[in-house]
N, C-alpha and C. Protein backbone atom coordinates (compact mmCIF):
# COMPACT_ATOMS: atom_id res chain seq x y z
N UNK A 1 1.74 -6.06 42.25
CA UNK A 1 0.57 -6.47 41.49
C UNK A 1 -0.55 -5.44 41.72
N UNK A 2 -1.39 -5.35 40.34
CA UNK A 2 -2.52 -4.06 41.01
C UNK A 2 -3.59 -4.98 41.27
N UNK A 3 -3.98 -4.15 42.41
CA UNK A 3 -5.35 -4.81 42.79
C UNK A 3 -6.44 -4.41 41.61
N UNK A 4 -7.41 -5.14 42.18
CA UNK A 4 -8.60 -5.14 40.89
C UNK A 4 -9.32 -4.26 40.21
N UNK A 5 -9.69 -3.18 41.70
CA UNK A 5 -9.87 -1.94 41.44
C UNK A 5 -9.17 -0.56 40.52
N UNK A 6 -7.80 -0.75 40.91
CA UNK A 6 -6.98 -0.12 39.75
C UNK A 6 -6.78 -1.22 38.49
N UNK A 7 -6.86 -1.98 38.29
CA UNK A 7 -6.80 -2.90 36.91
C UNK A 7 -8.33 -2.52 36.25
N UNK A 8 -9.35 -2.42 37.10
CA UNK A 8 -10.47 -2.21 36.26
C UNK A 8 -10.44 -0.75 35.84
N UNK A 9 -9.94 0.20 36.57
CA UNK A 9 -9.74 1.90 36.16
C UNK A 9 -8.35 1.74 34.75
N UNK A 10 -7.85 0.87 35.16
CA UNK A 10 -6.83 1.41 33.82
C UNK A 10 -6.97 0.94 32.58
N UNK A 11 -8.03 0.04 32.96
CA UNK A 11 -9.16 -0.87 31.40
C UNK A 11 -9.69 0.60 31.08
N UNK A 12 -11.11 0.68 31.82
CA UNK A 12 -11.56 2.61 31.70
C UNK A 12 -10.86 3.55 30.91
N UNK A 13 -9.58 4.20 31.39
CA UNK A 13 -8.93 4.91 30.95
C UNK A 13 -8.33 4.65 29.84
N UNK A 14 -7.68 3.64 29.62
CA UNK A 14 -6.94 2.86 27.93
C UNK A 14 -8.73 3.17 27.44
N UNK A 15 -9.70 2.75 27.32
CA UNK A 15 -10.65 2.64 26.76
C UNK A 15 -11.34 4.12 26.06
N UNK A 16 -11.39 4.66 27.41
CA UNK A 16 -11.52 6.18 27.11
C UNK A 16 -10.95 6.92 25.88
N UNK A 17 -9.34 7.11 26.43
CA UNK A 17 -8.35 7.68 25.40
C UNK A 17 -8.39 6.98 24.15
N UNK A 18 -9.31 5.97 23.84
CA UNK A 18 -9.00 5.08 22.39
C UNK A 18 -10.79 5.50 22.23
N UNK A 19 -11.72 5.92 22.60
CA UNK A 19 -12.71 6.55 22.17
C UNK A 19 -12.27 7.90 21.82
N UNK A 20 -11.56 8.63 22.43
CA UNK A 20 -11.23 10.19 22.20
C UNK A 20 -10.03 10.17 20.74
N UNK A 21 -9.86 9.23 20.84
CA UNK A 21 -8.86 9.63 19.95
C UNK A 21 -9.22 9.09 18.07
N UNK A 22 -10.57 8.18 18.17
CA UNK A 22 -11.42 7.84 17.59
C UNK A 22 -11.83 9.31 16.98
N UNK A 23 -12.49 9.52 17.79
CA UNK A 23 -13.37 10.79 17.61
C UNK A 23 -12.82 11.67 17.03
N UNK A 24 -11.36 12.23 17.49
CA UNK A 24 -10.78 13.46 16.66
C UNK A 24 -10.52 13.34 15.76
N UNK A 25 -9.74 11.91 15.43
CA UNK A 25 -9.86 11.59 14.03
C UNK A 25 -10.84 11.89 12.82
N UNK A 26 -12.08 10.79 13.08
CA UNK A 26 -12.75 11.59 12.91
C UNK A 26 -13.41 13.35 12.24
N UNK A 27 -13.19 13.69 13.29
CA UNK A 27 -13.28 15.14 13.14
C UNK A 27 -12.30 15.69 12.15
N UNK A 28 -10.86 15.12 12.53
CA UNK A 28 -9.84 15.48 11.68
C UNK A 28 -10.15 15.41 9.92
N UNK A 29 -10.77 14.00 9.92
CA UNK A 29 -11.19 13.78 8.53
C UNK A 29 -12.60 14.57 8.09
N UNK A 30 -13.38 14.79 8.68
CA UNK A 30 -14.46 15.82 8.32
C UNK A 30 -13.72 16.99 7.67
N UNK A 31 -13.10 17.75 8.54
CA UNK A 31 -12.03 19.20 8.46
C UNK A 31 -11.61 19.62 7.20
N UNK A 32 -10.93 18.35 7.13
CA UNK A 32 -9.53 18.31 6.23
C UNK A 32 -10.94 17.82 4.26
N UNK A 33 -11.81 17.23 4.66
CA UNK A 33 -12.62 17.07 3.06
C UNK A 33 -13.14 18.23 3.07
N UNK A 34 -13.56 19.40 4.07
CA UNK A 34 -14.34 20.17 4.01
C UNK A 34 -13.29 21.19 3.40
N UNK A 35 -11.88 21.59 4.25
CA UNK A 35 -11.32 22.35 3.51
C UNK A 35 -10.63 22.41 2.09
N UNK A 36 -10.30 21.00 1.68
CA UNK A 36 -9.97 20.36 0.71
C UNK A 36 -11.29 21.21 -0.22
N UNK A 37 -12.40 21.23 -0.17
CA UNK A 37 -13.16 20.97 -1.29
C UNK A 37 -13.39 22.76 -1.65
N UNK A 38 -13.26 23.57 -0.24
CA UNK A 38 -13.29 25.21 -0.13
C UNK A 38 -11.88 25.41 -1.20
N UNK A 39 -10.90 24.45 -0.95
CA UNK A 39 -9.53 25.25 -1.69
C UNK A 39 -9.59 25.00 -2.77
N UNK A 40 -10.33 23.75 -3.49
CA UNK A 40 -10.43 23.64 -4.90
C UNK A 40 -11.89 24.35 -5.49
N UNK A 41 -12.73 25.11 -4.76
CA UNK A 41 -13.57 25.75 -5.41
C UNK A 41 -12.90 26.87 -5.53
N UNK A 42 -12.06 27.39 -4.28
CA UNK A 42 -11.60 28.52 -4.19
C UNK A 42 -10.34 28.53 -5.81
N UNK A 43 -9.82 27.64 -5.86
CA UNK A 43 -8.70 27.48 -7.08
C UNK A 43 -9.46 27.54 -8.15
N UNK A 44 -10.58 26.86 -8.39
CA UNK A 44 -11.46 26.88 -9.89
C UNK A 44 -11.67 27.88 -10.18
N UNK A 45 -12.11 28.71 -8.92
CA UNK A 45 -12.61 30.60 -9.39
C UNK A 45 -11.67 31.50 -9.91
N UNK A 46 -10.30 31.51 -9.33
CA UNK A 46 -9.04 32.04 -9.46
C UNK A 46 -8.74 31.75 -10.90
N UNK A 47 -8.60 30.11 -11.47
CA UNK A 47 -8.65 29.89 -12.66
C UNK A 47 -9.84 30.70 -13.76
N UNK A 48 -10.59 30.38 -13.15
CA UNK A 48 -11.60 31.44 -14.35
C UNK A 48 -11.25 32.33 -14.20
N UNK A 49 -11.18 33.23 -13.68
CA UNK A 49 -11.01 34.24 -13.51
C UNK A 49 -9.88 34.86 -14.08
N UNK A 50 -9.04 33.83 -14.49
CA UNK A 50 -7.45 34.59 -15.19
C UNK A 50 -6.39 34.83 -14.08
N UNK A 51 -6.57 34.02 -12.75
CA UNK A 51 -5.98 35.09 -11.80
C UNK A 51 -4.43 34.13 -11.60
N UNK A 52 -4.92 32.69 -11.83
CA UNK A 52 -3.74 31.63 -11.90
C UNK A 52 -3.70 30.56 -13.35
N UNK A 53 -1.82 30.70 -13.75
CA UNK A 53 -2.20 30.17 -14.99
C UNK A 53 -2.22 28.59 -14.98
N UNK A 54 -2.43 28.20 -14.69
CA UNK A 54 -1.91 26.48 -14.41
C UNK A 54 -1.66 25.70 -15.76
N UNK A 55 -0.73 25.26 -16.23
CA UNK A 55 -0.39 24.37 -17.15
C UNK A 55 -1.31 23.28 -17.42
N UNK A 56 -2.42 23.01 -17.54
CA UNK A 56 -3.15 21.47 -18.24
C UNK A 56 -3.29 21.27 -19.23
């Protein structure tokens, strides 16, 4: 059985790693709209430009 002291550290730690992993997420989703929105400006220009033909 764990004593109290390690039962209250492994509350802490589960707690921790579920804030950190919050967070990157997070971050992950910032990233990923930011590059998302660079590759479709970056694709719109290419299209004007004549450089890709895309079928629409």
């Amino acid at each position: 059985m764990l004593e109290p002291l390690s039962m209250a550290l492994l509350v802490l730690a589960v707690l921790a790693a579920v804030a950190v992993a919050v967070i990157a997420i997070k971050i992950a989703i910032k990233l990923a709209i930011r590059v998302g929105i660079v590759a479709a400006i970056i694709l719109v220009g290419l299209y004007a430009a004549g450089f890709v033909g895309l079928p629409f």
